[in-house]
PDB file of N, CA and C in Angstrom:
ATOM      1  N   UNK A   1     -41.319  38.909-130.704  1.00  0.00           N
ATOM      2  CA  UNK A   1     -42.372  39.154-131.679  1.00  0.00           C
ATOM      3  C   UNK A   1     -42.814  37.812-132.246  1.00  0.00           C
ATOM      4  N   UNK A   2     -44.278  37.625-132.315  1.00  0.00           N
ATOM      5  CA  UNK A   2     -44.487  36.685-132.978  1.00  0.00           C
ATOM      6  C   UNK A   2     -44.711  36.605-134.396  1.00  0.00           C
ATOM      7  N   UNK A   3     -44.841  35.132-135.046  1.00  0.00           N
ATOM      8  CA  UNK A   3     -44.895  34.979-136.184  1.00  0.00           C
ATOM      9  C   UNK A   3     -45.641  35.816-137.483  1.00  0.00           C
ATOM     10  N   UNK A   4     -46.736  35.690-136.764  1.00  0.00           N
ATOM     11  CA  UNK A   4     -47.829  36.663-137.408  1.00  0.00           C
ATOM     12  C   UNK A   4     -47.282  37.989-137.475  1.00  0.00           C
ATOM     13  N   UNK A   5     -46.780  38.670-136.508  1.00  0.00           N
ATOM     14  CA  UNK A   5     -46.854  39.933-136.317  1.00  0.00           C
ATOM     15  C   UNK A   5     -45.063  40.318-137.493  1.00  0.00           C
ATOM     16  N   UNK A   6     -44.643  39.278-137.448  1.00  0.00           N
ATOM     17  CA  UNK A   6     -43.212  39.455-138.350  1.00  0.00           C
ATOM     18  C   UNK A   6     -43.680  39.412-139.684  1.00  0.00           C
ATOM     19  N   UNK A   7     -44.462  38.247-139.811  1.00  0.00           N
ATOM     20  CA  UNK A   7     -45.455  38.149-141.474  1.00  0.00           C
ATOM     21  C   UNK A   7     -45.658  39.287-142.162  1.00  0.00           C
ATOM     22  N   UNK A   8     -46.654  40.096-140.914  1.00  0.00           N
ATOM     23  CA  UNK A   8     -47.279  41.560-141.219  1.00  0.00           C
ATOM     24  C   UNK A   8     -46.453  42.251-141.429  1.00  0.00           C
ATOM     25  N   UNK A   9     -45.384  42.531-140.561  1.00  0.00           N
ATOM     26  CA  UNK A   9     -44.166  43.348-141.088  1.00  0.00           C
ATOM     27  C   UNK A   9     -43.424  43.390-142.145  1.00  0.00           C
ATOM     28  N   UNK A  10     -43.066  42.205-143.066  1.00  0.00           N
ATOM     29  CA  UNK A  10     -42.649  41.477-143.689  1.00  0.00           C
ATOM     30  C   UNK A  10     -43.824  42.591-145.139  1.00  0.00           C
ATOM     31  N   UNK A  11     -44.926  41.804-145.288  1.00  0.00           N
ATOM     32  CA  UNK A  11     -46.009  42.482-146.452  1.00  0.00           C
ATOM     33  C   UNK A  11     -45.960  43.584-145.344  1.00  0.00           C
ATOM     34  N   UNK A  12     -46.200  44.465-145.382  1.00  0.00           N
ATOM     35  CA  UNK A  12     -46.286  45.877-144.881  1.00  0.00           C
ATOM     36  C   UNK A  12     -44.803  46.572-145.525  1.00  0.00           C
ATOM     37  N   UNK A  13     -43.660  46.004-145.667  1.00  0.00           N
ATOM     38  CA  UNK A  13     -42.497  46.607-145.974  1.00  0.00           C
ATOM     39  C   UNK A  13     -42.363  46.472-147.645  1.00  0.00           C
ATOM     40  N   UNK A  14     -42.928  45.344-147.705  1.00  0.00           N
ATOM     41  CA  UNK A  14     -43.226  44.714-149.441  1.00  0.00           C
ATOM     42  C   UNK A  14     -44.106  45.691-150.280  1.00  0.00           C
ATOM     43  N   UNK A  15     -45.360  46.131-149.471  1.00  0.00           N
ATOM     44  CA  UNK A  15     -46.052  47.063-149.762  1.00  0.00           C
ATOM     45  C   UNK A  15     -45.746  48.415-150.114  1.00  0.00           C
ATOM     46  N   UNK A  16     -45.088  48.959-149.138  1.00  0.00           N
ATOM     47  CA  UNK A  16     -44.598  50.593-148.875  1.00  0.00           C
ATOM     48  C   UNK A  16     -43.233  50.618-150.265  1.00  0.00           C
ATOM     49  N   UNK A  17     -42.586  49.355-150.750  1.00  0.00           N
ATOM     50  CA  UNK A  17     -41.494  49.540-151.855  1.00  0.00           C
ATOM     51  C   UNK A  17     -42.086  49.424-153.042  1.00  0.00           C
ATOM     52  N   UNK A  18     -43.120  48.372-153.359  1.00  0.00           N
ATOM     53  CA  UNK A  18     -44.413  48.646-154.253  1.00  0.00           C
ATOM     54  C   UNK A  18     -44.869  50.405-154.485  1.00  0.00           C
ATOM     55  N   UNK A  19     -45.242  50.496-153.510  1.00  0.00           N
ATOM     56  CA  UNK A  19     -46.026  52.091-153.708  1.00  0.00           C
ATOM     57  C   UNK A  19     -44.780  53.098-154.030  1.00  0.00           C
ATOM     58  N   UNK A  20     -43.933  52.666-152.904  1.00  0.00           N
ATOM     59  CA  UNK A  20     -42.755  53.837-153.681  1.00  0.00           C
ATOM     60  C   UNK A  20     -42.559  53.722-155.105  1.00  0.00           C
ATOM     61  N   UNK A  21     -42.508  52.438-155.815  1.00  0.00           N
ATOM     62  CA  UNK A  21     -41.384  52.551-156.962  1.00  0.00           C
ATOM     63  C   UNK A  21     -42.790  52.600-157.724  1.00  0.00           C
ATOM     64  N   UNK A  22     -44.286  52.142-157.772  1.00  0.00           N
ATOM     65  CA  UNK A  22     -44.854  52.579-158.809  1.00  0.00           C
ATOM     66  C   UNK A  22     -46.077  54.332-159.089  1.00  0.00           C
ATOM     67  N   UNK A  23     -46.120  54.219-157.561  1.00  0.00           N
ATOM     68  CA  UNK A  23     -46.569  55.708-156.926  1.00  0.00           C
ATOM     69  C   UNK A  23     -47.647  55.373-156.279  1.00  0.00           C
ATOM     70  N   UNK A  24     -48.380  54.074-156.521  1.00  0.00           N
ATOM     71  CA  UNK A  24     -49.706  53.839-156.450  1.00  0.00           C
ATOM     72  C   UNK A  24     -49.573  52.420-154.832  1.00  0.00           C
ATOM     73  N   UNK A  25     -50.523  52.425-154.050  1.00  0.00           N
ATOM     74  CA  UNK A  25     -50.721  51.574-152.990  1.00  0.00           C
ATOM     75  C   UNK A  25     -51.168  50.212-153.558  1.00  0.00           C
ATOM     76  N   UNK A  26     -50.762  49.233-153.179  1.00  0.00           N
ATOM     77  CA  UNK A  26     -51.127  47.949-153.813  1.00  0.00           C
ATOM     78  C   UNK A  26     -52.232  47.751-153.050  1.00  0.00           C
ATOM     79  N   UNK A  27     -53.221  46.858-153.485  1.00  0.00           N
ATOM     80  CA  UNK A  27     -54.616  46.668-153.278  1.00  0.00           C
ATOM     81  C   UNK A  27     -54.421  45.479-154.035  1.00  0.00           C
ATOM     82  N   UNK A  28     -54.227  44.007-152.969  1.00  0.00           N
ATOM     83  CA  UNK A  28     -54.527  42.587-153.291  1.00  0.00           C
ATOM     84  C   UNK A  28     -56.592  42.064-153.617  1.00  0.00           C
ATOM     85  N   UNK A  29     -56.260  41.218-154.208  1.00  0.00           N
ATOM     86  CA  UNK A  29     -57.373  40.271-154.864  1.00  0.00           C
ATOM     87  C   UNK A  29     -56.860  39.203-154.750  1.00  0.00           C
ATOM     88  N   UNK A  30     -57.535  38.701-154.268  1.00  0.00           N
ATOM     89  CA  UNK A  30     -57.245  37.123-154.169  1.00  0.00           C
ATOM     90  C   UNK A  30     -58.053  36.128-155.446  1.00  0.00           C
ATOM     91  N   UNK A  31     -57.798  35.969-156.600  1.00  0.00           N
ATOM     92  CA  UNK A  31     -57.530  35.069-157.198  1.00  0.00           C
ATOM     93  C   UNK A  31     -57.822  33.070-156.575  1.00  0.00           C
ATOM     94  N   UNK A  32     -59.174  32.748-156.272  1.00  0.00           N
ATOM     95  CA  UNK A  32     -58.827  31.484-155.454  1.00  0.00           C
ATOM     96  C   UNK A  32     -58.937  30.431-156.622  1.00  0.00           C
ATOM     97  N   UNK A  33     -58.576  28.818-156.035  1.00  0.00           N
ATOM     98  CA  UNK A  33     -58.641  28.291-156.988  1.00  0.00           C
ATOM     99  C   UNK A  33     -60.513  28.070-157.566  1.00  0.00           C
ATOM    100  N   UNK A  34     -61.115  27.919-156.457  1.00  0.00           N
ATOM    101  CA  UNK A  34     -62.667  27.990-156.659  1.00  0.00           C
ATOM    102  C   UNK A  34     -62.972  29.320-157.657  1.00  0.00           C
ATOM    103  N   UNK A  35     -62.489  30.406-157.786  1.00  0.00           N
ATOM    104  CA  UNK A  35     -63.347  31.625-158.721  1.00  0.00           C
ATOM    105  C   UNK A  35     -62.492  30.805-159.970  1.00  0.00           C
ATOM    106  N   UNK A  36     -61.518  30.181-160.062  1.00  0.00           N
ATOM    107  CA  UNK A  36     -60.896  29.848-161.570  1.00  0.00           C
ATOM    108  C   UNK A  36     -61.576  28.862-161.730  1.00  0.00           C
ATOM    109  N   UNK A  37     -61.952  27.686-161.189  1.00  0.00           N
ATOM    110  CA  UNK A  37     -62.795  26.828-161.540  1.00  0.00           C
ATOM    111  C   UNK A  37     -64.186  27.230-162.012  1.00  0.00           C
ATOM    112  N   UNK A  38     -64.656  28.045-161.486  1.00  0.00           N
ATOM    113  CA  UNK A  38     -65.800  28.604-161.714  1.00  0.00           C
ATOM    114  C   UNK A  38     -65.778  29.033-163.369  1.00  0.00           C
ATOM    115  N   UNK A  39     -64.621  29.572-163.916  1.00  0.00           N
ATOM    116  CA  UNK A  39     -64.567  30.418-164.501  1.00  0.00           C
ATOM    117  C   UNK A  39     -63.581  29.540-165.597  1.00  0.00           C
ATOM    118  N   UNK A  40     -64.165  28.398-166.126  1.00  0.00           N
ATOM    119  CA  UNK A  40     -63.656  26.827-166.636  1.00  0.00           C
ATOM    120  C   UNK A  40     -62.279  27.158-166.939  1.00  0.00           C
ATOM    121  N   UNK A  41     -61.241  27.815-165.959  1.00  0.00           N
ATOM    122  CA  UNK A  41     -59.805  28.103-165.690  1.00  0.00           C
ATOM    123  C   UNK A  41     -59.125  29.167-166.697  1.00  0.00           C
ATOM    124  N   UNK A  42     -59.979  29.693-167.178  1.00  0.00           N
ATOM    125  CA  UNK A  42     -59.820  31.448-167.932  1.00  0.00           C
ATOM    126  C   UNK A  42     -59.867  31.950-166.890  1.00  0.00           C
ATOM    127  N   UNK A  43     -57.781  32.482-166.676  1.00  0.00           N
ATOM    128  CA  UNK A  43     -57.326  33.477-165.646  1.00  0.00           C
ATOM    129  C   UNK A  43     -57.614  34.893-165.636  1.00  0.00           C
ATOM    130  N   UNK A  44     -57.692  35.108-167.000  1.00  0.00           N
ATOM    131  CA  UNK A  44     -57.987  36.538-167.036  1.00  0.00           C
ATOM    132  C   UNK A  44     -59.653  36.606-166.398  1.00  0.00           C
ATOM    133  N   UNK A  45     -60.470  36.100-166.651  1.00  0.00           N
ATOM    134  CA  UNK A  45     -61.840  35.839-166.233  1.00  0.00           C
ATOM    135  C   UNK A  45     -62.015  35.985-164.974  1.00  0.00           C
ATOM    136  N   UNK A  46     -61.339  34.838-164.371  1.00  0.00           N
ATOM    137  CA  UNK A  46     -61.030  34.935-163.051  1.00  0.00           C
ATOM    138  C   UNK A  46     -60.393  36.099-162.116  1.00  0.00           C
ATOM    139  N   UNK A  47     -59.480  37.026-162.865  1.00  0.00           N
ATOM    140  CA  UNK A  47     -59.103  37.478-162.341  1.00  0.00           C
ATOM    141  C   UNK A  47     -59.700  39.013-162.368  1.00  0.00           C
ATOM    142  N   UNK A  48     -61.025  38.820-163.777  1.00  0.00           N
ATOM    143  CA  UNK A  48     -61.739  40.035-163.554  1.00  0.00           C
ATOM    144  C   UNK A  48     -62.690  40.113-162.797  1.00  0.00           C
ATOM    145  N   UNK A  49     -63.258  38.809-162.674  1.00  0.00           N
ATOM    146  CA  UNK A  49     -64.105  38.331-161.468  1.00  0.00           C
ATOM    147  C   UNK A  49     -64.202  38.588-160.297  1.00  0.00           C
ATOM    148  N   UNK A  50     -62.734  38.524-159.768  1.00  0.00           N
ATOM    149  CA  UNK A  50     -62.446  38.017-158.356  1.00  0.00           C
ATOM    150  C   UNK A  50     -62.340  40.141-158.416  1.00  0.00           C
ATOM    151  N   UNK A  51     -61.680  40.610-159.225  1.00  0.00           N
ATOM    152  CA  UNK A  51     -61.721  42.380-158.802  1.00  0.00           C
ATOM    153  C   UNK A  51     -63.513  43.402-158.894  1.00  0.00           C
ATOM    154  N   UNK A  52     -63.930  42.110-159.339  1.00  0.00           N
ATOM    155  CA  UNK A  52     -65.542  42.912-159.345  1.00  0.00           C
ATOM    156  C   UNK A  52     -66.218  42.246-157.984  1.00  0.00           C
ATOM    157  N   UNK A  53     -65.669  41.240-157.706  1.00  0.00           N
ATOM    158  CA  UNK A  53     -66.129  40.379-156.069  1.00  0.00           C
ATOM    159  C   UNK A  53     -65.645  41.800-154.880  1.00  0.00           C
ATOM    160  N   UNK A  54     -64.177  41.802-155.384  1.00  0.00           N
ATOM    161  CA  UNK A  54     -63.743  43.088-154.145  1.00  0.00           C
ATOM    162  C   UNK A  54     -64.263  44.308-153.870  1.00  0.00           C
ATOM    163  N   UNK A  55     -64.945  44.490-155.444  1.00  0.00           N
ATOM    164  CA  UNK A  55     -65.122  46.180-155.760  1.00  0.00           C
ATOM    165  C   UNK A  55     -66.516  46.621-155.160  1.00  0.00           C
ATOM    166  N   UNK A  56     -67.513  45.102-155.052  1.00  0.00           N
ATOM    167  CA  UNK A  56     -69.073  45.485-154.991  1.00  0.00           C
ATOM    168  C   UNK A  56     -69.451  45.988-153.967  1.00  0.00           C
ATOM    169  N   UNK A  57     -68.457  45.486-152.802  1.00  0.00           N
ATOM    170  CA  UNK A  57     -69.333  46.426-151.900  1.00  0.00           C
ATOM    171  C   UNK A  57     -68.405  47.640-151.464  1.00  0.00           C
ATOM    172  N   UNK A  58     -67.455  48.219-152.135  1.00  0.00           N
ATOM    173  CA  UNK A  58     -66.985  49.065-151.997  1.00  0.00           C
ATOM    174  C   UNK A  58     -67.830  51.027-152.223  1.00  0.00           C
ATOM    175  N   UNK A  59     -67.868  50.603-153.433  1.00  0.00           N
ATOM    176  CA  UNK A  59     -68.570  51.448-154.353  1.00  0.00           C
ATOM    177  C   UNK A  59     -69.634  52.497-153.171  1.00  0.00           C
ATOM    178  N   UNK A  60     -70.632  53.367-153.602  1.00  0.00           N
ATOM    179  CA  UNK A  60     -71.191  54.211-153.136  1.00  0.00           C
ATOM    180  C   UNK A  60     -72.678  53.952-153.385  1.00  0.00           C
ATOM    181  N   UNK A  61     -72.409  53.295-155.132  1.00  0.00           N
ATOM    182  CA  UNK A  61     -74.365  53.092-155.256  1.00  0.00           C
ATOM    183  C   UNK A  61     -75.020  52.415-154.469  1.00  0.00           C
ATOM    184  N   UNK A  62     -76.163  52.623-154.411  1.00  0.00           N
ATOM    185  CA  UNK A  62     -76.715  52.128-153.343  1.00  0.00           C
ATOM    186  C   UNK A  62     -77.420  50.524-153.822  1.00  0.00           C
ATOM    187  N   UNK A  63     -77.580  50.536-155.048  1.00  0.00           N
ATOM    188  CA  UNK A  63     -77.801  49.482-155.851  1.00  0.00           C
ATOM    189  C   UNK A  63     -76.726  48.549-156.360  1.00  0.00           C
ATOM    190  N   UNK A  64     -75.769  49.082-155.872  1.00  0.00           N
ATOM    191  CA  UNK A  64     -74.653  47.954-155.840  1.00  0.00           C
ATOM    192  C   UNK A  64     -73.954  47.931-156.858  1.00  0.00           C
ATOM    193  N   UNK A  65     -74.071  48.898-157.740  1.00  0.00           N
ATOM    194  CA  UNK A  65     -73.319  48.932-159.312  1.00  0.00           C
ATOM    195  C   UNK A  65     -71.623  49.905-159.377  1.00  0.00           C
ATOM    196  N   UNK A  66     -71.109  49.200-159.780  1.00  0.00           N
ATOM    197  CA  UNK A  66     -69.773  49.604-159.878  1.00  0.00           C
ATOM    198  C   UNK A  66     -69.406  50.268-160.869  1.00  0.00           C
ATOM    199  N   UNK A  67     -68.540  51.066-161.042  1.00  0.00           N
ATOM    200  CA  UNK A  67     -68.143  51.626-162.677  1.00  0.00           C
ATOM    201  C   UNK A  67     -66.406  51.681-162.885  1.00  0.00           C
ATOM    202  N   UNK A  68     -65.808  51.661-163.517  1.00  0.00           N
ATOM    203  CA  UNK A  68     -64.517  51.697-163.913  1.00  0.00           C
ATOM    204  C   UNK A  68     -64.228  51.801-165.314  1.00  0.00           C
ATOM    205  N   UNK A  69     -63.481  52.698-165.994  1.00  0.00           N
ATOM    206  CA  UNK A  69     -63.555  52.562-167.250  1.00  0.00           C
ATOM    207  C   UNK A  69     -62.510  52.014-168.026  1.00  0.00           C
ATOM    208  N   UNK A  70     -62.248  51.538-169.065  1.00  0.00           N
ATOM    209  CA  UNK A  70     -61.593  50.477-169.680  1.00  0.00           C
ATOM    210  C   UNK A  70     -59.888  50.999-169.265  1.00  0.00           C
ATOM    211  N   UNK A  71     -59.708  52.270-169.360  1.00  0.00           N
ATOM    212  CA  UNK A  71     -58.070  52.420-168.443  1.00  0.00           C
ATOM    213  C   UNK A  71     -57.929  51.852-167.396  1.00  0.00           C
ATOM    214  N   UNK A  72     -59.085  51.920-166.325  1.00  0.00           N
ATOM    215  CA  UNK A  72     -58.739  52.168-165.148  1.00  0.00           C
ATOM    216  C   UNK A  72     -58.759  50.614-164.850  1.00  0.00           C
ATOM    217  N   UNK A  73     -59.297  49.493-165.712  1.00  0.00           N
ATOM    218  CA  UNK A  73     -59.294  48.476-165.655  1.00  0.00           C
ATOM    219  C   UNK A  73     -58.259  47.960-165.924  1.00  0.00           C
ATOM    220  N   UNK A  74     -57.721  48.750-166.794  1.00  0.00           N
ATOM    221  CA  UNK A  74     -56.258  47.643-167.435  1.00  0.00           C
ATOM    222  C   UNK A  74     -54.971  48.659-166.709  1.00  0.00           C
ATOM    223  N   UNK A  75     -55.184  49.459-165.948  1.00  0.00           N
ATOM    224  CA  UNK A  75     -54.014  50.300-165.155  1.00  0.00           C
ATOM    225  C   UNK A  75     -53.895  49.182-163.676  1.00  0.00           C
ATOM    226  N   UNK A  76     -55.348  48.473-163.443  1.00  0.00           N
ATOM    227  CA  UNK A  76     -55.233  47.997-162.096  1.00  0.00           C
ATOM    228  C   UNK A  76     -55.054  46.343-162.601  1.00  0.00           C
ATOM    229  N   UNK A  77     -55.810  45.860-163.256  1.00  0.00           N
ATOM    230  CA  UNK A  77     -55.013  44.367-163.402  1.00  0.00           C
ATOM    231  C   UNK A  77     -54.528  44.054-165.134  1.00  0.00           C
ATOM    232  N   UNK A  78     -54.364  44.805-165.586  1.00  0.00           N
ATOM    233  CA  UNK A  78     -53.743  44.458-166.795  1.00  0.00           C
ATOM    234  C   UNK A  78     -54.471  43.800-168.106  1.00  0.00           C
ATOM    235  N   UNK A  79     -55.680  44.118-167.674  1.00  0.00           N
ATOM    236  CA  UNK A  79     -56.800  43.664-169.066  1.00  0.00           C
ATOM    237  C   UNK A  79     -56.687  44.813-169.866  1.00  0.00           C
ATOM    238  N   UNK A  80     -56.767  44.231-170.969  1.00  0.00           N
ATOM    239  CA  UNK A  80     -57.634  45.005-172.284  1.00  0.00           C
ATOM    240  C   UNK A  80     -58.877  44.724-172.745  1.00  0.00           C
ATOM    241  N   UNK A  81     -59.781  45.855-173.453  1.00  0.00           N
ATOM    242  CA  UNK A  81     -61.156  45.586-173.585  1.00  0.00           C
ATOM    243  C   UNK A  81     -61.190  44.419-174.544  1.00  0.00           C
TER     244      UNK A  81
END
């Protein structure tokens, strides 16, 4: 097996003990150093940033607008309003 494919195994097993012990599937954001710079190195900023970067083209509107409400924000990265 190669490297890569042990990596994957490796986060794939990290993942599945995550979801067991909190109930919920982890769903990474990458956090880079460019969105913190952007964001004159306010992590929390950054890190609401970088989950509205992931979310936009997820969503259904067709206009590109996202919604989440202030739980569901601080259940997934730990902000408060």
């Amino acid at each position: 097996m190669n490297t890569t494919a042990k990596k994957g195994l490796f986060q794939q097993s990290i993942f599945k003990v995550i979801e067991e012990t909190t109930g919920k599937p982890l769903s990474l954001v990458i956090m880079t150093k460019e969105i913190l710079a952007y964001c004159d190195g306010d992590r929390d900023t950054a890190l609401m940033l970088s989950h509205i970067i992931y979310w936009c083209d997820r969503g259904i509107n067709p206009e590109g607008f996202i919604w989440k409400s202030c739980r569901e924000w601080k259940e997934e990265i730990g902000l408060s309003q």
